[in-house]
Protein backbone atom coordinates (compact mmCIF):
# COMPACT_ATOMS: atom_id res chain seq x y z
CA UNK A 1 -13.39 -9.65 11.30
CA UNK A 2 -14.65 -13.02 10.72
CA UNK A 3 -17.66 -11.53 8.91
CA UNK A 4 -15.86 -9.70 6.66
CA UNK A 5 -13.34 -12.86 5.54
CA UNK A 6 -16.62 -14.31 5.07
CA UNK A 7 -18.27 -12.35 2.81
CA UNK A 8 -15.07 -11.64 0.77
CA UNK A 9 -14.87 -15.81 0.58
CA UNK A 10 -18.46 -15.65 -0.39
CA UNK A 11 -18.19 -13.33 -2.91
CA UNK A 12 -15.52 -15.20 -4.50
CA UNK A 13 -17.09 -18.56 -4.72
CA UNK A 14 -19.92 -17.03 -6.35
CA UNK A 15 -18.75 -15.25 -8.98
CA UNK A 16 -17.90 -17.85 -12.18
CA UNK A 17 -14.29 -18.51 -13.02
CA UNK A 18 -12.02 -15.71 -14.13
CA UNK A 19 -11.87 -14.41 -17.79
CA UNK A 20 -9.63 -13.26 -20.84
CA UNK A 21 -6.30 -14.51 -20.82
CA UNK A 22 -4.94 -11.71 -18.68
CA UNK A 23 -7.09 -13.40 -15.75
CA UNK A 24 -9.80 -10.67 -15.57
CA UNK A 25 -12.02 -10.95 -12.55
CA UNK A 26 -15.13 -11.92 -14.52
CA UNK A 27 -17.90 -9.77 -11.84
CA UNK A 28 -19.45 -7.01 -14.15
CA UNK A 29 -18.62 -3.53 -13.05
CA UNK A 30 -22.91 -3.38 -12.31
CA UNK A 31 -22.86 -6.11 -9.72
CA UNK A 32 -19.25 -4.21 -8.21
CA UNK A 33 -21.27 -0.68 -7.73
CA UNK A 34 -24.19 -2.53 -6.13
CA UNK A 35 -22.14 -4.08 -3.48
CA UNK A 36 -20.29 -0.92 -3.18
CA UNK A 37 -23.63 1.20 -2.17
CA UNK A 38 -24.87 -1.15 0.42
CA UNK A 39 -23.52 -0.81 3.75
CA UNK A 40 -22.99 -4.28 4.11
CA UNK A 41 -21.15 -4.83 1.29
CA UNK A 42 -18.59 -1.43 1.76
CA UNK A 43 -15.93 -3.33 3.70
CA UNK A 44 -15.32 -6.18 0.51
CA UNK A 45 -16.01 -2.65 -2.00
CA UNK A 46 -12.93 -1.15 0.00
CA UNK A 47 -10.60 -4.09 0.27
CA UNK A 48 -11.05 -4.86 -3.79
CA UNK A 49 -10.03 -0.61 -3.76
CA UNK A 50 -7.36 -1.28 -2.05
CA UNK A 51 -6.30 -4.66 -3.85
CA UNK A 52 -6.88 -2.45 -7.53
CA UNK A 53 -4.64 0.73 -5.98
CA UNK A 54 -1.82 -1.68 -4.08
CA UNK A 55 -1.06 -3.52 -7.81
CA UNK A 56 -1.37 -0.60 -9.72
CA UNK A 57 1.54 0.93 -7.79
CA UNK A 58 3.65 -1.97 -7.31
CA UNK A 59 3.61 -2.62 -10.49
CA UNK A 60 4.65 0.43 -11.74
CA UNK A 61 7.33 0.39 -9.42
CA UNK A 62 8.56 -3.56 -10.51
CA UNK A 63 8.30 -2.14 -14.00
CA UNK A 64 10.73 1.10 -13.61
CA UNK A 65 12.99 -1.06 -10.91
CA UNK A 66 13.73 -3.13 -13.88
CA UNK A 67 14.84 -0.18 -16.47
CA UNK A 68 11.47 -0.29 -18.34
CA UNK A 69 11.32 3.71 -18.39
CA UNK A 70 8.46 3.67 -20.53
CA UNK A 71 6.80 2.63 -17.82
CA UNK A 72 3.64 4.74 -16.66
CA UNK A 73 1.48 4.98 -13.66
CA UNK A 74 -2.28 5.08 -14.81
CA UNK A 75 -3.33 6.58 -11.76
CA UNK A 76 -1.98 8.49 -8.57
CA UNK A 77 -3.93 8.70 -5.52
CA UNK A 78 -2.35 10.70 -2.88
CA UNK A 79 -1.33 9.40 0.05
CA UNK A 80 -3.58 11.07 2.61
CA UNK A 81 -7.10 9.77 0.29
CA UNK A 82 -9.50 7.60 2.55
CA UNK A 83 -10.57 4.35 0.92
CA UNK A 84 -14.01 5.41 1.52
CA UNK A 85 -13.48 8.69 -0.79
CA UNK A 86 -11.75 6.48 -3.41
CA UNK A 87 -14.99 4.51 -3.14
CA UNK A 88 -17.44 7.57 -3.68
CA UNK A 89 -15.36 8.60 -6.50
CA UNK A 90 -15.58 4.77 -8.15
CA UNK A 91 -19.12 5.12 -7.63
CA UNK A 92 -20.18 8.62 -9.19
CA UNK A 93 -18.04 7.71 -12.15
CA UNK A 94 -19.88 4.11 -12.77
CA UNK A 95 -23.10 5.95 -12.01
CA UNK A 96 -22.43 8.48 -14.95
CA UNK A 97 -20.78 5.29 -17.36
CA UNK A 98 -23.61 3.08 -17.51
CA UNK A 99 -21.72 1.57 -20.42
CA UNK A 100 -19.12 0.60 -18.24
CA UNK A 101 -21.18 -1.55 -16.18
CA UNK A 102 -21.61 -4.64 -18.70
CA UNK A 103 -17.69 -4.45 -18.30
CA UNK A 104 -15.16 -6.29 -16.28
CA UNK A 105 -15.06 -4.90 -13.07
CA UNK A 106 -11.41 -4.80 -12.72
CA UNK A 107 -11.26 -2.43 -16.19
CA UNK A 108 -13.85 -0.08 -15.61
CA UNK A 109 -12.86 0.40 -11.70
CA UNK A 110 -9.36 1.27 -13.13
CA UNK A 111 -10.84 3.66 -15.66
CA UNK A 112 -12.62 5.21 -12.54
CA UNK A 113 -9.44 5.37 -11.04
CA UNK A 114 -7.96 7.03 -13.93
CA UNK A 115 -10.25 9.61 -14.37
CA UNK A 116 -10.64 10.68 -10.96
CA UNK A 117 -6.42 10.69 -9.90
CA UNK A 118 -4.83 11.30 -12.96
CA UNK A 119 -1.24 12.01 -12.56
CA UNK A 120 1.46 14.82 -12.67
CA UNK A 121 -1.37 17.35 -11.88
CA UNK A 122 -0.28 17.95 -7.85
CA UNK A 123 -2.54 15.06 -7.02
């Protein structure tokens, strides 16, 4: 356990300050699926999954708690998915978007995310 609150402190002291105005994690969506494929680096790949999947839904759910029914969830992953399939999935769609990896992490993994759980289709 200590390793891994390690390497996720590493990781965020070496990666330069945030950007855009909407505080964008600046790490390129390259640098993300690297980390991602090496076994060392799955357990930080996972928890930023997580992270990415836990705000997504919440809010969504702070949005439409406060009467904002336009509100829309840009993904759905179902409840039984393993972190480590939402992971393979994140992967194979960077791997076939090499444009996306010159892009912010945060937007391309969400675009991943998209693509691969869209909603109201029984997923």
């Amino acid at each position: 356990m200590k390793r891994f609150a390690f390497l996720c402190l590493a990781v965020v002291l070496c990666v330069p300050e945030f950007a855009h105005a909407q505080r964008l994690f600046a790490m390129k969506a390259g640098k993300f699926a690297q980390i991602c494929a090496s076994h060392s680096g799955r357990g930080v790949c996972e928890a930023y999954l997580d992270g990415i999947a836990d705000g997504e839904s919440l809010s969504y759910l702070a949005a439409h708690n406060n009467g904002d029914k336009s509100a829309f969830e840009g993904f759905c992953i179902p409840t039984t998915e393993k972190t480590a399939q939402m992971r393979d999935k994140v992967l194979t769609w960077l791997n076939n978007h090499k444009e996306s990896l010159e892009k912010p992490v945060g937007e391309s993994v969400f675009t991943a995310l998209h693509n691969a759980y869209p909603c109201g289709q029984g997923k």
